[in-house]
PDB file of N, CA and C in Angstrom:
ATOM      1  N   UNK A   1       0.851  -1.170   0.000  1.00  0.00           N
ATOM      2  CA  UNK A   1       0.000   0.000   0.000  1.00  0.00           C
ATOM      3  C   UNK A   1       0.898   1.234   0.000  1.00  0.00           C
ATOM      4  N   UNK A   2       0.420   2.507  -0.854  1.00  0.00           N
ATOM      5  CA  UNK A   2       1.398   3.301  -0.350  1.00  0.00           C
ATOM      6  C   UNK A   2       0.114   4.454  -0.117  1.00  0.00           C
ATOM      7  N   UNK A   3       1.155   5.802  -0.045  1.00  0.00           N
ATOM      8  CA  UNK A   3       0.076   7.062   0.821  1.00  0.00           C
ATOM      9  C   UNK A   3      -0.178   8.189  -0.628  1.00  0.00           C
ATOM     10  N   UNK A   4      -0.961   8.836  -0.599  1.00  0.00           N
ATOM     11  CA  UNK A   4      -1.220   9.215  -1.522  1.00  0.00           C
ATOM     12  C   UNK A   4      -1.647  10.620  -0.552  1.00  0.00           C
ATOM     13  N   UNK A   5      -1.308  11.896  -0.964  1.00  0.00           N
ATOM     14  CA  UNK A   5      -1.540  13.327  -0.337  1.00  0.00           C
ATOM     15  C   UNK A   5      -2.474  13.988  -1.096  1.00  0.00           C
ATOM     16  N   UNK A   6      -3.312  14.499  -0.619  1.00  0.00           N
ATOM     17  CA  UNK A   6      -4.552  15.648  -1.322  1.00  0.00           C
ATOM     18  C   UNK A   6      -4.974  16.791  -0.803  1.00  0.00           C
ATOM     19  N   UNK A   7      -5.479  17.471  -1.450  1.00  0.00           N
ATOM     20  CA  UNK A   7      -5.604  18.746  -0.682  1.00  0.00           C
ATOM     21  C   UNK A   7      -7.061  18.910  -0.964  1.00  0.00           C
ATOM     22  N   UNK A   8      -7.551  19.167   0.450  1.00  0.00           N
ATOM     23  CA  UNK A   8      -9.360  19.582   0.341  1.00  0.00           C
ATOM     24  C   UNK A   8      -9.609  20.978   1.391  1.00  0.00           C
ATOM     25  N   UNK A   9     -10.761  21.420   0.795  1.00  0.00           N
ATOM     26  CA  UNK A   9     -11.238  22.244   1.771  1.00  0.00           C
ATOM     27  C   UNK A   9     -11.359  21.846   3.371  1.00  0.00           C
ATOM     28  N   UNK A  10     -11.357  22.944   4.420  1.00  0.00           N
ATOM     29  CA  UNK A  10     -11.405  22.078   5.461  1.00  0.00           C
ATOM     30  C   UNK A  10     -12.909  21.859   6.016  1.00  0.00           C
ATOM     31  N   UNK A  11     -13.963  22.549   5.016  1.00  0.00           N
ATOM     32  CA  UNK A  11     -15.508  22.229   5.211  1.00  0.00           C
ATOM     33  C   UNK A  11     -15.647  20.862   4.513  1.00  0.00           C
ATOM     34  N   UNK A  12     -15.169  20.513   3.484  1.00  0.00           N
ATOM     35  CA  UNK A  12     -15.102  18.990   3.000  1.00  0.00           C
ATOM     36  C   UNK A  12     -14.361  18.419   3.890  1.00  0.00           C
ATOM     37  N   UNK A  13     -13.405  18.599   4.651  1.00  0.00           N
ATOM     38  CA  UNK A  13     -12.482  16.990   5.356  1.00  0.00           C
ATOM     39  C   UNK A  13     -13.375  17.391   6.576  1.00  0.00           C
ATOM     40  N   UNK A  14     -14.156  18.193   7.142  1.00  0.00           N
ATOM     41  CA  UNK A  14     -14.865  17.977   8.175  1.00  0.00           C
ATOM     42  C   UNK A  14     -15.965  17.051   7.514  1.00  0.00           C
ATOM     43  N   UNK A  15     -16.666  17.526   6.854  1.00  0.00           N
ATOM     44  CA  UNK A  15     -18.017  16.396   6.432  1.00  0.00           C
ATOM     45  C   UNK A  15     -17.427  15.142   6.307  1.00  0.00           C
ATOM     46  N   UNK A  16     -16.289  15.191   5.460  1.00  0.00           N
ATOM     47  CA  UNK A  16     -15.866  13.611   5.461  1.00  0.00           C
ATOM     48  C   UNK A  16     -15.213  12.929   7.095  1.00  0.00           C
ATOM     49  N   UNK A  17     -15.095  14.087   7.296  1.00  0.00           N
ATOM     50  CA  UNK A  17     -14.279  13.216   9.384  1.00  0.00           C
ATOM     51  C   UNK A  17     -15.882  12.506   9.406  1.00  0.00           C
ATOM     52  N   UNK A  18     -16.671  13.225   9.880  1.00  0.00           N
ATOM     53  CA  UNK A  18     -17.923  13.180  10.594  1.00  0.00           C
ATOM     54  C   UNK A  18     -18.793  12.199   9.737  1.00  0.00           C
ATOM     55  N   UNK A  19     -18.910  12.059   8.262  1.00  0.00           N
ATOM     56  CA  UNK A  19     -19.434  10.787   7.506  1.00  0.00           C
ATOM     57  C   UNK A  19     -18.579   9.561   7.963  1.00  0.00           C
ATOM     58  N   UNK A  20     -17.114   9.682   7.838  1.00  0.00           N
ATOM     59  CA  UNK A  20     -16.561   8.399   8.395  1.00  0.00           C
ATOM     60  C   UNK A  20     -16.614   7.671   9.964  1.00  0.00           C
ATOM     61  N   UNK A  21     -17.069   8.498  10.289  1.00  0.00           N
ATOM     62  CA  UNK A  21     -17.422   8.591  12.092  1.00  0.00           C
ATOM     63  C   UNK A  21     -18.757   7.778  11.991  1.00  0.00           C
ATOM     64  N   UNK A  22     -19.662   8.370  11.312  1.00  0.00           N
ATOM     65  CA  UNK A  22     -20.853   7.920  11.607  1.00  0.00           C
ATOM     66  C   UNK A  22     -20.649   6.558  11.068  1.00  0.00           C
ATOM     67  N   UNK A  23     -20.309   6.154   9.621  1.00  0.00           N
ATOM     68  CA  UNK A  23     -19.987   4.819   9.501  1.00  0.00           C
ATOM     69  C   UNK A  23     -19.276   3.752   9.992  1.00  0.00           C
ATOM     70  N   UNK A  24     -18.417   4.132  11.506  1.00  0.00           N
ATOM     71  CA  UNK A  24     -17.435   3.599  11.766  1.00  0.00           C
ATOM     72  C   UNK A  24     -16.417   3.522  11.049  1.00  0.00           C
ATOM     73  N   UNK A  25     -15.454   4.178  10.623  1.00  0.00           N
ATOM     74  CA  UNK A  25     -14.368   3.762   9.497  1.00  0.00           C
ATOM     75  C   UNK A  25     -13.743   5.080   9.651  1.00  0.00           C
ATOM     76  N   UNK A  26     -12.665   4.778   9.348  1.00  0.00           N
ATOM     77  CA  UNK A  26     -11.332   5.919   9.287  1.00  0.00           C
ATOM     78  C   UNK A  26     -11.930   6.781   7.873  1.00  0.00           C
ATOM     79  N   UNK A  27     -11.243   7.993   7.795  1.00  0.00           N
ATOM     80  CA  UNK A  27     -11.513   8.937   6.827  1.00  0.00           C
ATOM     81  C   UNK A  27     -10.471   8.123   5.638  1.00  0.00           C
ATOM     82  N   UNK A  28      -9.393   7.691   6.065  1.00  0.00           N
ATOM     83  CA  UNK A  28      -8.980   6.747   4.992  1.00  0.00           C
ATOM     84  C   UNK A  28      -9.793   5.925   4.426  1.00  0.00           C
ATOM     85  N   UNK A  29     -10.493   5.042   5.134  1.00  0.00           N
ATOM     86  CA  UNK A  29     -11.265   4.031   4.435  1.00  0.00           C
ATOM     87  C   UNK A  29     -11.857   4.508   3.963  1.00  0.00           C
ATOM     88  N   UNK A  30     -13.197   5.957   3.677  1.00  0.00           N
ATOM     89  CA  UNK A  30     -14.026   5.760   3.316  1.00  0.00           C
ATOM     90  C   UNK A  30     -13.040   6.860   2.169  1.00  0.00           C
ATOM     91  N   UNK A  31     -12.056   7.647   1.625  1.00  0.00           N
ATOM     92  CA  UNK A  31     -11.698   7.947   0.637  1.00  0.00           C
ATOM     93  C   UNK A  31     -11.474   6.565   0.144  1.00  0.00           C
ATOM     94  N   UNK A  32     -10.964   5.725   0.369  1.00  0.00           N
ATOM     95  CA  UNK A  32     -10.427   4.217  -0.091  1.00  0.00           C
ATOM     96  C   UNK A  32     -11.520   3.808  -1.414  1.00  0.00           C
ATOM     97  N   UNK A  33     -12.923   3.560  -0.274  1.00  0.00           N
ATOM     98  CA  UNK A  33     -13.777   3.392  -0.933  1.00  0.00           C
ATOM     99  C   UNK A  33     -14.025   4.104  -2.035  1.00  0.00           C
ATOM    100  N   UNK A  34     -14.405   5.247  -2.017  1.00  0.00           N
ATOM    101  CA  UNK A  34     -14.723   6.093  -2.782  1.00  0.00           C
ATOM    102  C   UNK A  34     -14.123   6.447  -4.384  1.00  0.00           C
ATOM    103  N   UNK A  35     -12.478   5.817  -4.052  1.00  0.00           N
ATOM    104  CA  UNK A  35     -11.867   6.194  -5.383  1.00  0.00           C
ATOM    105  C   UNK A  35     -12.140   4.718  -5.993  1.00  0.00           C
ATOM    106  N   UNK A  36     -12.181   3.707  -5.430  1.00  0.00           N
ATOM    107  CA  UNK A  36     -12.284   2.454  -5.642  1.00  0.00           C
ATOM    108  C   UNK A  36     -13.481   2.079  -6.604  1.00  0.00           C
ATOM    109  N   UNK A  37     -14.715   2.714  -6.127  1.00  0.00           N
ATOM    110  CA  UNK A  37     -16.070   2.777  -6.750  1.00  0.00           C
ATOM    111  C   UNK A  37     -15.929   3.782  -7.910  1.00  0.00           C
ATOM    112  N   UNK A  38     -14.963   5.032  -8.176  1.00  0.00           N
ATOM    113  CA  UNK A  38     -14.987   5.738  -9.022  1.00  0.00           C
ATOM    114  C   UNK A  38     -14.726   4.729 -10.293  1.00  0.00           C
ATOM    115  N   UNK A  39     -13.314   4.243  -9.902  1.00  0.00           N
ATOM    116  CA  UNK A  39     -12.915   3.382 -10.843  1.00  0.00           C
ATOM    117  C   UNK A  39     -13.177   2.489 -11.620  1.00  0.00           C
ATOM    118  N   UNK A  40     -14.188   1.783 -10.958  1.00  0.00           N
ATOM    119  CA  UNK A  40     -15.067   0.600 -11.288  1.00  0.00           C
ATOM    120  C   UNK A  40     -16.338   1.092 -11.790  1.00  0.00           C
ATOM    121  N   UNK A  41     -16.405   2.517 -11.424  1.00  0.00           N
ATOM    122  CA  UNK A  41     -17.439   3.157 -12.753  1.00  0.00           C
ATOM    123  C   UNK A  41     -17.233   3.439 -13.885  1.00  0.00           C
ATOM    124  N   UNK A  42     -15.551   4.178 -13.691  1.00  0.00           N
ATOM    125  CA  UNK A  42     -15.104   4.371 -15.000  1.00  0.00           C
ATOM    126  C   UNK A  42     -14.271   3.488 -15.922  1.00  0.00           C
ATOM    127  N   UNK A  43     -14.043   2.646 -15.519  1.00  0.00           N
ATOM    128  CA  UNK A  43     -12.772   1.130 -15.783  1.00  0.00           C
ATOM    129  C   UNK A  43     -14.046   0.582 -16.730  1.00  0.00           C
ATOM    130  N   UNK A  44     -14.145   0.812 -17.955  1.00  0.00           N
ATOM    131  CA  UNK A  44     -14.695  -0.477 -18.807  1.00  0.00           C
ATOM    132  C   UNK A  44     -14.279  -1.507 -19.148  1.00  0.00           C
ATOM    133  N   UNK A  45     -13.033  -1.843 -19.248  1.00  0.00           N
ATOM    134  CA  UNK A  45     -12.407  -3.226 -19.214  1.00  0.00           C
ATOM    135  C   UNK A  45     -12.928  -3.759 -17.941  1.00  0.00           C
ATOM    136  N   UNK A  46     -13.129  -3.502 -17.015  1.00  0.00           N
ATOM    137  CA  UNK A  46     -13.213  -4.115 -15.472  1.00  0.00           C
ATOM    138  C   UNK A  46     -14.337  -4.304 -15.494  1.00  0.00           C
ATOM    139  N   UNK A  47     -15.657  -3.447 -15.825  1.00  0.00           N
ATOM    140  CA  UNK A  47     -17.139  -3.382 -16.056  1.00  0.00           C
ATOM    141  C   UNK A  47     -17.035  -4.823 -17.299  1.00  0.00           C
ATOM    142  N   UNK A  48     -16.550  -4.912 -17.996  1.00  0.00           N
ATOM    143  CA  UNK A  48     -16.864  -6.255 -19.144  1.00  0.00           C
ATOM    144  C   UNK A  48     -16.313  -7.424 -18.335  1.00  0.00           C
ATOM    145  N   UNK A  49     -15.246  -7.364 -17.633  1.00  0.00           N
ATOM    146  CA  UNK A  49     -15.046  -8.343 -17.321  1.00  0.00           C
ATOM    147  C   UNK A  49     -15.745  -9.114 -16.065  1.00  0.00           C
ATOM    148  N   UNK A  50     -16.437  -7.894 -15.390  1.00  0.00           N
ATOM    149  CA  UNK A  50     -17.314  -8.530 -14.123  1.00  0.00           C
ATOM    150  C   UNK A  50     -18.173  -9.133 -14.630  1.00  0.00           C
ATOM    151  N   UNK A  51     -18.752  -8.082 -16.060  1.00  0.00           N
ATOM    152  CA  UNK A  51     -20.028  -8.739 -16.552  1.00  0.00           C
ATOM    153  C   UNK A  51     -19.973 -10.438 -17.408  1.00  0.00           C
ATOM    154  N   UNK A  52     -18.997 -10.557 -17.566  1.00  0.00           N
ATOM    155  CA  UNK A  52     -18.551 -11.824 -18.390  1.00  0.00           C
ATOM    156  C   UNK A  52     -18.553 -12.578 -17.171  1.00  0.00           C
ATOM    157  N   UNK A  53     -17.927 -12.284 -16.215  1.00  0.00           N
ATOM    158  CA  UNK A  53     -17.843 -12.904 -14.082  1.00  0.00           C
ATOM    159  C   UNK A  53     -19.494 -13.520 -14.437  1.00  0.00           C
ATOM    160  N   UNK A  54     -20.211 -12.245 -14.227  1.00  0.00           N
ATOM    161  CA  UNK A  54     -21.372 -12.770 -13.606  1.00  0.00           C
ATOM    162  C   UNK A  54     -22.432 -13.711 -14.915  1.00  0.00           C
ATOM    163  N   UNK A  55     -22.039 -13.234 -16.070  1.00  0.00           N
ATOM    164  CA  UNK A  55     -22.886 -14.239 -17.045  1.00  0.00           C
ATOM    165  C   UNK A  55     -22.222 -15.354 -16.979  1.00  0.00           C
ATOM    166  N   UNK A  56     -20.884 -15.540 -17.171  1.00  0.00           N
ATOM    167  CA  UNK A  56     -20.662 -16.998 -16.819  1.00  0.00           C
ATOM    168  C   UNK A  56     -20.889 -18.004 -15.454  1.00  0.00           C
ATOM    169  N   UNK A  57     -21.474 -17.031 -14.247  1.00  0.00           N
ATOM    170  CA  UNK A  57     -21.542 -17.559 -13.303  1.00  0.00           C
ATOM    171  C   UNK A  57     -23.081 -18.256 -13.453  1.00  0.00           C
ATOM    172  N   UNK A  58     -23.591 -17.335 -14.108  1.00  0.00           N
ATOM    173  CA  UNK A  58     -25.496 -17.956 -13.977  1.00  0.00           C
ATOM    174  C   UNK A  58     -25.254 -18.875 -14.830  1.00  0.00           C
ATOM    175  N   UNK A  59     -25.063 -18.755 -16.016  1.00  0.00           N
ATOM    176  CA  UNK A  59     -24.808 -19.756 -17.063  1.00  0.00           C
ATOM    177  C   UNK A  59     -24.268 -21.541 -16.268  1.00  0.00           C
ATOM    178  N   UNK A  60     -23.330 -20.909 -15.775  1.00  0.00           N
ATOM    179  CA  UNK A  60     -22.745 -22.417 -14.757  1.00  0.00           C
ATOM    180  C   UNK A  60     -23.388 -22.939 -13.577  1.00  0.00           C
ATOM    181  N   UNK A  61     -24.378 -22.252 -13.645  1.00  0.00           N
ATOM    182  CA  UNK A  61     -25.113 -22.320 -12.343  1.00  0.00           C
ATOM    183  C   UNK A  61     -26.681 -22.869 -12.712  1.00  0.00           C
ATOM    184  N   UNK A  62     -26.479 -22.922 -14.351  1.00  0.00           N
ATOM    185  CA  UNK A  62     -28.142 -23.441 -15.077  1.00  0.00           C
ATOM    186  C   UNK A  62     -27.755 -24.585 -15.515  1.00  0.00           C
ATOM    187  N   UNK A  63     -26.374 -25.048 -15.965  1.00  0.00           N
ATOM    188  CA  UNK A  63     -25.716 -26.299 -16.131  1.00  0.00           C
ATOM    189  C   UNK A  63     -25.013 -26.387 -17.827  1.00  0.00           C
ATOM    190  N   UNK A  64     -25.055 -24.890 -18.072  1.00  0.00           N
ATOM    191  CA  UNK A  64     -24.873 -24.842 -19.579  1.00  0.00           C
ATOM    192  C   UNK A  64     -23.292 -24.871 -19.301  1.00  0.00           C
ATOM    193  N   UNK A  65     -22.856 -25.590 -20.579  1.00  0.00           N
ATOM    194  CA  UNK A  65     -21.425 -26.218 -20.263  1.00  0.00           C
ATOM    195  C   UNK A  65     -20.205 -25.245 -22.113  1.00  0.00           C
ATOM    196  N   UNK A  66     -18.756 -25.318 -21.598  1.00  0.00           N
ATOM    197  CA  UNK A  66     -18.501 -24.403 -22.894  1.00  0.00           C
ATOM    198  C   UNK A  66     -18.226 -25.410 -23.895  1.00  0.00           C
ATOM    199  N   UNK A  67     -18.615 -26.560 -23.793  1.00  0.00           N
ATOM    200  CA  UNK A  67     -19.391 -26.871 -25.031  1.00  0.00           C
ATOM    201  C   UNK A  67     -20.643 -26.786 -26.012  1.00  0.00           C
ATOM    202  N   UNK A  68     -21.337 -27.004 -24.920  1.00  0.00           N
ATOM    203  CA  UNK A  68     -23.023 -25.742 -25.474  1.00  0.00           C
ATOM    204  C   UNK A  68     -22.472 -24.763 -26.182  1.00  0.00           C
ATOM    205  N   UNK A  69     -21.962 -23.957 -25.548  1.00  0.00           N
ATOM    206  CA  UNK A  69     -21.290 -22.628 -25.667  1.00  0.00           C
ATOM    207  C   UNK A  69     -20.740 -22.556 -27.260  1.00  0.00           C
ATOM    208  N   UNK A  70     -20.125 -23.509 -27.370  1.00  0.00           N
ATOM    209  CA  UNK A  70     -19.416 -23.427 -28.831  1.00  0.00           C
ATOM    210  C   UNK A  70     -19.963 -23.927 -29.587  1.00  0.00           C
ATOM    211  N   UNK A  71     -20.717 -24.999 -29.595  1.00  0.00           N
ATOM    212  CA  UNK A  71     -22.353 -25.290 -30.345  1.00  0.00           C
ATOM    213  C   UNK A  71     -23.438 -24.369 -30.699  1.00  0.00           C
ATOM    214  N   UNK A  72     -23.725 -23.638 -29.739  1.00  0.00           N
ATOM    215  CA  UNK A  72     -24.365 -22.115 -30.014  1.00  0.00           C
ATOM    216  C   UNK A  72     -23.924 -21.339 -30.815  1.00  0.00           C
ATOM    217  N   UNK A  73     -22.592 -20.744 -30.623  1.00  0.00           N
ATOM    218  CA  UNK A  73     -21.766 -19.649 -31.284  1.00  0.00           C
ATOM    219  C   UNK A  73     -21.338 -20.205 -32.902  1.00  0.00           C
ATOM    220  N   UNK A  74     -21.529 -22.020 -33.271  1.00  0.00           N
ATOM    221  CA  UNK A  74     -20.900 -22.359 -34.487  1.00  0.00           C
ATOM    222  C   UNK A  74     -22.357 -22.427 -35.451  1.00  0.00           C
ATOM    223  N   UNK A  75     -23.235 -22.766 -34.917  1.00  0.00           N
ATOM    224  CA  UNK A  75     -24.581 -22.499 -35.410  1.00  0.00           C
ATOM    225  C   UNK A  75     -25.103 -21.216 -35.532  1.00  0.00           C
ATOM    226  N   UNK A  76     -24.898 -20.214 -34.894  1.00  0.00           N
ATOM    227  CA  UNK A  76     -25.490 -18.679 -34.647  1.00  0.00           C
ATOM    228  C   UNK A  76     -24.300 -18.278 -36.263  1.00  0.00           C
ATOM    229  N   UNK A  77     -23.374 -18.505 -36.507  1.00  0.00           N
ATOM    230  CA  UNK A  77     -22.238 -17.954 -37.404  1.00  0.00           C
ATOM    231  C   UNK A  77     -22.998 -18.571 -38.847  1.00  0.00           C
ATOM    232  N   UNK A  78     -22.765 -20.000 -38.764  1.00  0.00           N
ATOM    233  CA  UNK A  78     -23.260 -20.492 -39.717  1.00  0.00           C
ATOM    234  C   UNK A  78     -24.598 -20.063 -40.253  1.00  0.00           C
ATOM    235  N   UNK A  79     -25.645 -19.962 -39.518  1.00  0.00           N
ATOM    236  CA  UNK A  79     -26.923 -19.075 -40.162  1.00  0.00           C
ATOM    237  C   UNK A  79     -26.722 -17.873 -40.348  1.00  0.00           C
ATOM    238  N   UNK A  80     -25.786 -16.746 -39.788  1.00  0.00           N
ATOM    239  CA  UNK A  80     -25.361 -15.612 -40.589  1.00  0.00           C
ATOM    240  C   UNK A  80     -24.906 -15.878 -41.844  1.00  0.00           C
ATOM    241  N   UNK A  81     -23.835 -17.087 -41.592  1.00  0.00           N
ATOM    242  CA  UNK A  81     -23.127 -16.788 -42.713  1.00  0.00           C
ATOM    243  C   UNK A  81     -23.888 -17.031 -44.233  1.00  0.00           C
TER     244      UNK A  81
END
């Protein structure tokens, strides 16, 4: 981990003392959080890849196997093609 320095108003690092207070959590943690969730809003590689996470999870979880998978995708091509 390393430290990272910022500069805020001191009416913002009070709201944020007093939000992290109320949540229990250090003012670290809840910047932690915060840039963490930015990222994962703005990270589209990371957004496709959760989403590929979670479709392959239901998918494996209905019993569809990546052979289906490639049975689907060689038939879906072939009627395009």
């Amino acid at each position: 981990m390393t430290t990272l320095l910022i500069r805020i108003d001191d009416e913002v690092k009070g709201r944020l003392n007093r939000l992290a207070r109320i949540e229990g959590k250090t003012t670290s943690a809840v910047v932690r959080e915060l840039i963490e969730e930015r990222i994962k809003e703005r990270d589209i590689g990371a957004y496709v890849d959760d989403l590929w996470g979670r479709i392959g999870g239901k998918m494996k979880s209905k019993g569809v196997t990546p052979a289906a998978i490639e049975k689907a995708i060689k038939a879906s091509r072939k009627k395009a093609g």
